[in-house]
PDB file of N, CA and C in Angstrom:
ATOM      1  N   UNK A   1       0.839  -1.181   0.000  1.00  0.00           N
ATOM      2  CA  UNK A   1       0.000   0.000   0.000  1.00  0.00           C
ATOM      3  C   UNK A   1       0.883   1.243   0.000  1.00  0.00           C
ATOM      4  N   UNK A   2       0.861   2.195  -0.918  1.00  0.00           N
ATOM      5  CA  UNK A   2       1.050   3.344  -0.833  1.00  0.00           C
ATOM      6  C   UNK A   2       0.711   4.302   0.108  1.00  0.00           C
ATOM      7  N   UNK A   3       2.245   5.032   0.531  1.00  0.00           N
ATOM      8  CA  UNK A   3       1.523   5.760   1.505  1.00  0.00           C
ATOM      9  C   UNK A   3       1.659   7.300   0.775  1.00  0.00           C
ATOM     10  N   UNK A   4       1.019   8.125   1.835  1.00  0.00           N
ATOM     11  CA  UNK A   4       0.875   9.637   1.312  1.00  0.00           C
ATOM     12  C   UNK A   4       1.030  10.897   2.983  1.00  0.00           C
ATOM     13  N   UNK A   5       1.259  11.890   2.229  1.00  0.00           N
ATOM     14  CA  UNK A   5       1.335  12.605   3.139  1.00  0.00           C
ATOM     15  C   UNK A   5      -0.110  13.417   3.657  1.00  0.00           C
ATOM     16  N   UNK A   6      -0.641  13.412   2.312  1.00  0.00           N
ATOM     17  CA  UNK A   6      -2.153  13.823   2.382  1.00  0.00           C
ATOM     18  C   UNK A   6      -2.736  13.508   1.605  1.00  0.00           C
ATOM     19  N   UNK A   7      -4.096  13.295   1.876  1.00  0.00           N
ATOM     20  CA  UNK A   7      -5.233  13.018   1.215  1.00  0.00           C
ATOM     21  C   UNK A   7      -6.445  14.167   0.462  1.00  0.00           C
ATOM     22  N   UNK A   8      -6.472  14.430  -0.708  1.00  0.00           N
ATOM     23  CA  UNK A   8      -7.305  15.651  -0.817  1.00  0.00           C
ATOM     24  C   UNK A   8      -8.286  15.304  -1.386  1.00  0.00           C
ATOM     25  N   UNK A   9      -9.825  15.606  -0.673  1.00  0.00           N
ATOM     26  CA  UNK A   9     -10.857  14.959  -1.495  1.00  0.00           C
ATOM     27  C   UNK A   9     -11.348  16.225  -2.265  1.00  0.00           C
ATOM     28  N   UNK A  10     -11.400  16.408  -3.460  1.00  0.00           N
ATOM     29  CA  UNK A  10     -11.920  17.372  -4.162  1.00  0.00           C
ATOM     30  C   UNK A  10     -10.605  18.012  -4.698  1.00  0.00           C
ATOM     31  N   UNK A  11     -10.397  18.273  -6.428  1.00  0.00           N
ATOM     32  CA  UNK A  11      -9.532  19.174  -6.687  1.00  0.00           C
ATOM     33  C   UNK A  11      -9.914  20.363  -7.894  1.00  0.00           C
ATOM     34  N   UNK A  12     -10.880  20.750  -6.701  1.00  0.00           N
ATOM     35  CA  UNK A  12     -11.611  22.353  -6.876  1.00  0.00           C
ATOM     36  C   UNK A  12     -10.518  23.056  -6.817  1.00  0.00           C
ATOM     37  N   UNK A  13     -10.392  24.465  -6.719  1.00  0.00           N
ATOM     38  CA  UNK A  13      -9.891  25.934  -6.437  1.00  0.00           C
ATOM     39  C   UNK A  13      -8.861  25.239  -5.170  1.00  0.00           C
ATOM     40  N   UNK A  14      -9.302  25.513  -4.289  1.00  0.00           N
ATOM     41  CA  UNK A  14      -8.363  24.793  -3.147  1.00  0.00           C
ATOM     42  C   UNK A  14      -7.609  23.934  -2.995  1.00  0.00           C
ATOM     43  N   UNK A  15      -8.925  22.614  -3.499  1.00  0.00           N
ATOM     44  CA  UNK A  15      -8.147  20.893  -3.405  1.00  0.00           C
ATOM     45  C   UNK A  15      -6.873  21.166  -4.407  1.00  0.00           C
ATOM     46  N   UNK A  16      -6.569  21.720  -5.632  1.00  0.00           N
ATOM     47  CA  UNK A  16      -5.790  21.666  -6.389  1.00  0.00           C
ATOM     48  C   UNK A  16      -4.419  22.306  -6.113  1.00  0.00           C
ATOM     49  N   UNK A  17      -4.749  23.509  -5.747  1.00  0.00           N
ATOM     50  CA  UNK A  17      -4.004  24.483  -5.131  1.00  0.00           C
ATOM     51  C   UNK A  17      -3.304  23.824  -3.791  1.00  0.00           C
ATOM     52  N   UNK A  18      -3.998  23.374  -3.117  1.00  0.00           N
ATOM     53  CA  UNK A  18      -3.086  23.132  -1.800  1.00  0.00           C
ATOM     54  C   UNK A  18      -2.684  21.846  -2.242  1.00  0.00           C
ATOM     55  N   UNK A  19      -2.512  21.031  -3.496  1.00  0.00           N
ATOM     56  CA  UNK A  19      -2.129  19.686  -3.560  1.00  0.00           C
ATOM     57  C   UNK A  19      -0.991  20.205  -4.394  1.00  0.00           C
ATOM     58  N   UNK A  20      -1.058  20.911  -5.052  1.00  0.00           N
ATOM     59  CA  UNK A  20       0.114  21.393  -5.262  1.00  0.00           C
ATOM     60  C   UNK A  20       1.296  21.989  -4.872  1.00  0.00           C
ATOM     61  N   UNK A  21       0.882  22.825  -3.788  1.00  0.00           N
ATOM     62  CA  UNK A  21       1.696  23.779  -2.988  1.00  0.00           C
ATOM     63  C   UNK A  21       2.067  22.565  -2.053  1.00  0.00           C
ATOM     64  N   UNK A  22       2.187  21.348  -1.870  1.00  0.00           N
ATOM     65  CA  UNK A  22       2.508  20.511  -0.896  1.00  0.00           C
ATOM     66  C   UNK A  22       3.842  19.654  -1.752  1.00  0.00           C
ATOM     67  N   UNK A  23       2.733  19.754  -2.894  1.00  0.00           N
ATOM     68  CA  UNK A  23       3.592  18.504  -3.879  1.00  0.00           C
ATOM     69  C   UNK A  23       5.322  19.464  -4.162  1.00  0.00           C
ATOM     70  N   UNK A  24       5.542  20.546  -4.330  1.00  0.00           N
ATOM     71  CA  UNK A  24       6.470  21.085  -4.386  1.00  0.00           C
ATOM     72  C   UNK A  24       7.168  21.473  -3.190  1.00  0.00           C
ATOM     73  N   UNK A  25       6.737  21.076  -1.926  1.00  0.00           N
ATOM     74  CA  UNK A  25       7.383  21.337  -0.677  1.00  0.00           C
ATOM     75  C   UNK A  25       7.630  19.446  -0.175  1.00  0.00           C
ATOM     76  N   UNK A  26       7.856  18.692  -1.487  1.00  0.00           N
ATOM     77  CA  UNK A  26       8.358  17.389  -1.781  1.00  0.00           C
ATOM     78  C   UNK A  26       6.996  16.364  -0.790  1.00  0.00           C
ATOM     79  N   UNK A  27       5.746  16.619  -0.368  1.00  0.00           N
ATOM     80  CA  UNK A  27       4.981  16.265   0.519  1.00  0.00           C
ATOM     81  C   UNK A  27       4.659  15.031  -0.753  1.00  0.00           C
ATOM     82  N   UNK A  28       4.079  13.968  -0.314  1.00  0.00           N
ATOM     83  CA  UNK A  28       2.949  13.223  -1.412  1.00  0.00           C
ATOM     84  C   UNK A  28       1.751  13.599  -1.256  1.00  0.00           C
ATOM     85  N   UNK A  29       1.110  13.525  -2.315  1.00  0.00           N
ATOM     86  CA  UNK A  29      -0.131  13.613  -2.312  1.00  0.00           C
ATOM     87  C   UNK A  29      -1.489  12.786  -3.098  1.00  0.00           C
ATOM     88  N   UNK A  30      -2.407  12.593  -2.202  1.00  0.00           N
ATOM     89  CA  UNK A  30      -3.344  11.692  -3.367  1.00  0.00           C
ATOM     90  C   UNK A  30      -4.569  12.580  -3.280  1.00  0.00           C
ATOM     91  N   UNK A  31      -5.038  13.033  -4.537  1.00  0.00           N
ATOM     92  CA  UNK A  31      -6.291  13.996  -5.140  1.00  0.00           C
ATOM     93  C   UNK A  31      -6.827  13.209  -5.537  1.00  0.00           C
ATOM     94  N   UNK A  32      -8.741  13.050  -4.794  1.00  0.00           N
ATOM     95  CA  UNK A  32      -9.512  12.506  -5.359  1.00  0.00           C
ATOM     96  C   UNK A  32     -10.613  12.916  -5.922  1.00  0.00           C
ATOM     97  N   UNK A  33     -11.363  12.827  -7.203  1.00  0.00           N
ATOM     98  CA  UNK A  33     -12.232  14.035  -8.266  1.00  0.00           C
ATOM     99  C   UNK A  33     -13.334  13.101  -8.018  1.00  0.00           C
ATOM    100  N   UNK A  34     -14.536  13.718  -7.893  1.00  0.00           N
ATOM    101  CA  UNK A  34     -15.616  12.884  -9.046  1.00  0.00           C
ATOM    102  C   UNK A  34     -16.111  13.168  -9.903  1.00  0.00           C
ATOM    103  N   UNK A  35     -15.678  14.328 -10.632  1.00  0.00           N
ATOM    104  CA  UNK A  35     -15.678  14.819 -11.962  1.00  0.00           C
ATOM    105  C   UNK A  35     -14.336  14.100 -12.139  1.00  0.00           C
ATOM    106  N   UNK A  36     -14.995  14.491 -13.865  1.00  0.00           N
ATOM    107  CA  UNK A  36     -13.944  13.849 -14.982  1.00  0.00           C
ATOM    108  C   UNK A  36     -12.730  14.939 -15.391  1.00  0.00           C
ATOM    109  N   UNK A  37     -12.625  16.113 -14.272  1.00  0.00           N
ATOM    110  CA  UNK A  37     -11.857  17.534 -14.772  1.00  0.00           C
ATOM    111  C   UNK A  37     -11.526  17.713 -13.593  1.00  0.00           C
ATOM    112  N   UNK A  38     -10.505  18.759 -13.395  1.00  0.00           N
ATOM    113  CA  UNK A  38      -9.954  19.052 -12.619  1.00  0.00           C
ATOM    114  C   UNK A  38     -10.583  20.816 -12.057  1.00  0.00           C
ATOM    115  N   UNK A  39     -10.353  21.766 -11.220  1.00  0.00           N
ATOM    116  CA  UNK A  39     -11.022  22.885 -11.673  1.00  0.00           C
ATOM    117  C   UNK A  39     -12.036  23.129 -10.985  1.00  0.00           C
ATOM    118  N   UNK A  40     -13.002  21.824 -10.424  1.00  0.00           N
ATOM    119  CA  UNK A  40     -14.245  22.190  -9.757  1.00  0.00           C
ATOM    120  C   UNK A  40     -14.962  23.465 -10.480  1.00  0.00           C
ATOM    121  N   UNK A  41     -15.435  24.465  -9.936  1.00  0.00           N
ATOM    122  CA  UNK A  41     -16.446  25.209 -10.751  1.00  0.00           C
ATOM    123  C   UNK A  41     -15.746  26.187 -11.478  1.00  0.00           C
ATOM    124  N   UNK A  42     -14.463  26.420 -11.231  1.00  0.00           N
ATOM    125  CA  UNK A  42     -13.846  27.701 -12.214  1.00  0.00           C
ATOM    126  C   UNK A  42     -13.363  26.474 -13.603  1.00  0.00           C
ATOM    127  N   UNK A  43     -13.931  25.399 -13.893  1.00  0.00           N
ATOM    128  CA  UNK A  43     -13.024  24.763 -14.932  1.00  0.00           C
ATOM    129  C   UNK A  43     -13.877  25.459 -16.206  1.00  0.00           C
ATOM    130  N   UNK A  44     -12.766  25.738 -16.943  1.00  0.00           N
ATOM    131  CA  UNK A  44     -13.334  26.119 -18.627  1.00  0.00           C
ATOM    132  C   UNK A  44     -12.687  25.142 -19.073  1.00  0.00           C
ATOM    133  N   UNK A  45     -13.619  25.132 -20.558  1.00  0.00           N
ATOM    134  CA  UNK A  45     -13.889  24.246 -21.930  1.00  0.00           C
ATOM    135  C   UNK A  45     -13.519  25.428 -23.059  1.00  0.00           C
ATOM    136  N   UNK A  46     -12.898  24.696 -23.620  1.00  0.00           N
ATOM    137  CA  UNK A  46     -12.194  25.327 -25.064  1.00  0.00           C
ATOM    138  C   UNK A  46     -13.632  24.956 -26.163  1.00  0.00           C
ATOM    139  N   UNK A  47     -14.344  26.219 -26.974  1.00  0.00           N
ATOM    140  CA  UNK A  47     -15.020  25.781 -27.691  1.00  0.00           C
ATOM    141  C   UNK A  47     -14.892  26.908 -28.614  1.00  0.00           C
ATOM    142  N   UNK A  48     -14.635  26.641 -29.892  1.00  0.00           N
ATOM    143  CA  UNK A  48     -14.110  27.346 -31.078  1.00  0.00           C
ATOM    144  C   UNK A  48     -13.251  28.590 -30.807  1.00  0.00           C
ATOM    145  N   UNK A  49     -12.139  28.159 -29.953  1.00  0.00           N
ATOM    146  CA  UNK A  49     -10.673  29.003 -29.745  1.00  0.00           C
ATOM    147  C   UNK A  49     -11.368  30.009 -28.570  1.00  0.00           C
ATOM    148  N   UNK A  50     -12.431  29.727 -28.032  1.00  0.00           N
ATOM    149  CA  UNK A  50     -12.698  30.352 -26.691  1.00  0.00           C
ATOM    150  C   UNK A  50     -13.227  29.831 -25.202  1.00  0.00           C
ATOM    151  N   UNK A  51     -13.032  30.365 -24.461  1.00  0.00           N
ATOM    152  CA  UNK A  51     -12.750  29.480 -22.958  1.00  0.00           C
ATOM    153  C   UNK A  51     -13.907  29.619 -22.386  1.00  0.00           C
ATOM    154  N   UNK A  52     -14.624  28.672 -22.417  1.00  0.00           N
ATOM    155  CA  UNK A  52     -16.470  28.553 -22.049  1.00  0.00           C
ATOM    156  C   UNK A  52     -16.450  28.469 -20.612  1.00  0.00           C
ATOM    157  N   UNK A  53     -17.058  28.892 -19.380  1.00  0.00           N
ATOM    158  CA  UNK A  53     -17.148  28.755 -18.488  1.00  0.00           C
ATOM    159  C   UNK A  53     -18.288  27.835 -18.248  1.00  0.00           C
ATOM    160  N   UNK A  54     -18.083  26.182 -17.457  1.00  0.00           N
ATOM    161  CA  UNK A  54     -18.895  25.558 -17.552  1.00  0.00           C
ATOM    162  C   UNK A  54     -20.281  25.450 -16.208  1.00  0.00           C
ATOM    163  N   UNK A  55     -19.371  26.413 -15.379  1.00  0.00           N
ATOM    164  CA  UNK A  55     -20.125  25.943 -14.162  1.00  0.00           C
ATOM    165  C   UNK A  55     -20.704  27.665 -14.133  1.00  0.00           C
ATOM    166  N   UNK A  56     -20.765  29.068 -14.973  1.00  0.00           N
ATOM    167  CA  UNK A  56     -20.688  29.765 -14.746  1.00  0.00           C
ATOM    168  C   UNK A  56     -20.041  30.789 -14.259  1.00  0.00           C
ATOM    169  N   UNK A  57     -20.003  32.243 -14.600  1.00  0.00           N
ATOM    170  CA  UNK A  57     -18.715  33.068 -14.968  1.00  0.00           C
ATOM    171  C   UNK A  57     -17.845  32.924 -14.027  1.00  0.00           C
ATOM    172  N   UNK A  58     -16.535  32.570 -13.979  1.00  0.00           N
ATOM    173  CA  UNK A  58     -15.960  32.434 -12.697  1.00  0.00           C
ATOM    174  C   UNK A  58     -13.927  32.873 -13.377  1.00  0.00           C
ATOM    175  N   UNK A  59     -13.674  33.384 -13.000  1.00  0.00           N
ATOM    176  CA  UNK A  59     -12.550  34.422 -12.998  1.00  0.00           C
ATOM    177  C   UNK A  59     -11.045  34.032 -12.032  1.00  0.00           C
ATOM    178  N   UNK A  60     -10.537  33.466 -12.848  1.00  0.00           N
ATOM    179  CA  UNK A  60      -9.126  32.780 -11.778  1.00  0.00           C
ATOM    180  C   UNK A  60      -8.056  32.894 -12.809  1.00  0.00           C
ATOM    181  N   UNK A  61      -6.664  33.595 -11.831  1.00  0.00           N
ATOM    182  CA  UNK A  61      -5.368  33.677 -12.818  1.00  0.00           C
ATOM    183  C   UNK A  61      -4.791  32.237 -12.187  1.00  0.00           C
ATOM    184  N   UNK A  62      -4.902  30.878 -11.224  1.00  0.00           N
ATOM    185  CA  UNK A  62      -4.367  30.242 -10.834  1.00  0.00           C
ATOM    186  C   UNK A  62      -3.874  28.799 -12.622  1.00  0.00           C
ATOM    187  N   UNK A  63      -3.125  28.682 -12.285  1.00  0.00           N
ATOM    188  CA  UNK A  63      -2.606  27.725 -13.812  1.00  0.00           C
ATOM    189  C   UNK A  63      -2.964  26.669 -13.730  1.00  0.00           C
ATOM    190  N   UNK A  64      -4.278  26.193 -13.294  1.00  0.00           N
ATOM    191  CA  UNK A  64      -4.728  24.549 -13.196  1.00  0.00           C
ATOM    192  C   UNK A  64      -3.471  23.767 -14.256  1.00  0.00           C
ATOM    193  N   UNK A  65      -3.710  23.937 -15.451  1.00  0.00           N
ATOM    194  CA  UNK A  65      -3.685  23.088 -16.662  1.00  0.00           C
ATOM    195  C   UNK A  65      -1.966  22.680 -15.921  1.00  0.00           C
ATOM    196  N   UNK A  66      -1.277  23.932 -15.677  1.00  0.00           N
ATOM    197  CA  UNK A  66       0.482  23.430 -15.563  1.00  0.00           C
ATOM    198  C   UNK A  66       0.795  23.271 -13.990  1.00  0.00           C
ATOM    199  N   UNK A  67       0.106  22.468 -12.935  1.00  0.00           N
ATOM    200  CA  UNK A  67       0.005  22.881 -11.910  1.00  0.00           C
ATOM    201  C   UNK A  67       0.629  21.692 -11.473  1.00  0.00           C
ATOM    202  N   UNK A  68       0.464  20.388 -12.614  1.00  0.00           N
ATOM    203  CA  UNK A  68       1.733  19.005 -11.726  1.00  0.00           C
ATOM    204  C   UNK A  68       1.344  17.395 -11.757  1.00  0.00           C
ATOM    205  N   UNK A  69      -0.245  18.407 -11.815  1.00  0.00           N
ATOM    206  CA  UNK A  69      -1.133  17.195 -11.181  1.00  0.00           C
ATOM    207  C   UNK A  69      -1.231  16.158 -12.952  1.00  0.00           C
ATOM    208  N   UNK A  70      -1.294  15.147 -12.585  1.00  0.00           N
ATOM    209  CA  UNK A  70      -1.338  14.135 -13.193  1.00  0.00           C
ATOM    210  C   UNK A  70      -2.947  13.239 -13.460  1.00  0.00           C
ATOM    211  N   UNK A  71      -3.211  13.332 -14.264  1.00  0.00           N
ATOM    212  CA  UNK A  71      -4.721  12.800 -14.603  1.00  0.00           C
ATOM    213  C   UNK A  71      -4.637  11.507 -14.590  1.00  0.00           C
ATOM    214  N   UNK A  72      -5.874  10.580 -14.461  1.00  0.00           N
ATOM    215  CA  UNK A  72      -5.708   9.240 -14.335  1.00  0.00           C
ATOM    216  C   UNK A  72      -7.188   8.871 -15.437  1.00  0.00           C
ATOM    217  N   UNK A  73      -7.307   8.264 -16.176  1.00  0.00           N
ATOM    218  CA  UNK A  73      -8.797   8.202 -16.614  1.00  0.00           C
ATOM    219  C   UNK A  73      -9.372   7.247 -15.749  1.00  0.00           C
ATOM    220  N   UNK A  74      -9.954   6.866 -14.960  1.00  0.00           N
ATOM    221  CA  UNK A  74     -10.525   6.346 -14.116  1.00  0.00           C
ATOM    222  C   UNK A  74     -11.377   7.152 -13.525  1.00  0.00           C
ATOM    223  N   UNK A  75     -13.072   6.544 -13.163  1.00  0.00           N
ATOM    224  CA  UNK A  75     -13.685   7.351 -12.615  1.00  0.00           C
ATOM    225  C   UNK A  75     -13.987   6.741 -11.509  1.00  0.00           C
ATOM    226  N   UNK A  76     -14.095   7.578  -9.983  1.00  0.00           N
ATOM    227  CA  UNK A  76     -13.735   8.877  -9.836  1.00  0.00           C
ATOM    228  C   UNK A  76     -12.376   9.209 -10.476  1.00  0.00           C
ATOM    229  N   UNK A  77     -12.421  10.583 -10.652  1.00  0.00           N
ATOM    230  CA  UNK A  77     -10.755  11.254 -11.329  1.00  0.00           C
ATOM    231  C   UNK A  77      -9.408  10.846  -9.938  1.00  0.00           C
ATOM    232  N   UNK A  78      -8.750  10.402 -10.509  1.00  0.00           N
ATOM    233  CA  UNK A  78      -7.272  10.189  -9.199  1.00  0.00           C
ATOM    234  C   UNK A  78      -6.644  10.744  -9.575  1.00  0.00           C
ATOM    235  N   UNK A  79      -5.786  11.342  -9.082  1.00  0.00           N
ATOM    236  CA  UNK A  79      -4.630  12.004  -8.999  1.00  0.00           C
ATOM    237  C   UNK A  79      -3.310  12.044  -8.194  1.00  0.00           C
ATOM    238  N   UNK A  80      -2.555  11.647  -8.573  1.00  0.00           N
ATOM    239  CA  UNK A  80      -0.902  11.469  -7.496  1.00  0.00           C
ATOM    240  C   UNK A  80      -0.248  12.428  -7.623  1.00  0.00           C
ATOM    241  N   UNK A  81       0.274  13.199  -6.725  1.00  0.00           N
ATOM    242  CA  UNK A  81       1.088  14.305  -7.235  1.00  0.00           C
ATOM    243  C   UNK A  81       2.592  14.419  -6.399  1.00  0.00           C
ATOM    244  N   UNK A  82       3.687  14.661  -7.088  1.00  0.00           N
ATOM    245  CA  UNK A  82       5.130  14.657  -6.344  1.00  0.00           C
ATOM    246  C   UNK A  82       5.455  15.904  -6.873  1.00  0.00           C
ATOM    247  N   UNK A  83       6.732  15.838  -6.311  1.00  0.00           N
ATOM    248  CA  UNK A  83       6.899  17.511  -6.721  1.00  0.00           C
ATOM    249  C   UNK A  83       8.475  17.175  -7.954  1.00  0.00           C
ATOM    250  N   UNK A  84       8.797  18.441  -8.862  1.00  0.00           N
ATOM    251  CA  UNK A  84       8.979  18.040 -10.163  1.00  0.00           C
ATOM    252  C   UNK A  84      10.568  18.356  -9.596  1.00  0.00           C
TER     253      UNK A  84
END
């Protein structure tokens, strides 16, 4: 069994953010989604070269897309994250 330093259920605004900011202070981490995206409600969709807001208008400079985290296709979404 794998161990971890933390467990993050949700990688919304926060869950993502603080799984990251751990994963680069060399912590492990396991992110668990039940969406198929990462982002929780600020996630946009690319639809004809523009960034659709899916959950409604929501406004974030944070860099989901380059942030570390590692996608798994499996549903729920998993995620392992180490630092780079």
């Amino acid at each position: 069994m794998e161990k971890y330093d933390y467990l993050v259920v949700g990688a919304g605004l926060f869950g993502a953010t603080f799984a990251y900011e751990a994963a680069k202070r060399g912590k492990r981490v396991k992110v668990i989604e039940k969406r198929d995206h990462i982002a929780g409600n600020i996630y946009t969709k690319e639809v004809d070269g523009i960034q659709v807001h899916q959950y409604g208008a929501h406004i974030s400079t944070l860099p989901i897309r380059k942030s570390g985290i590692t996608l798994t296709n499996s549903q729920p979404l998993t995620a392992t994250l180490t630092a780079r």
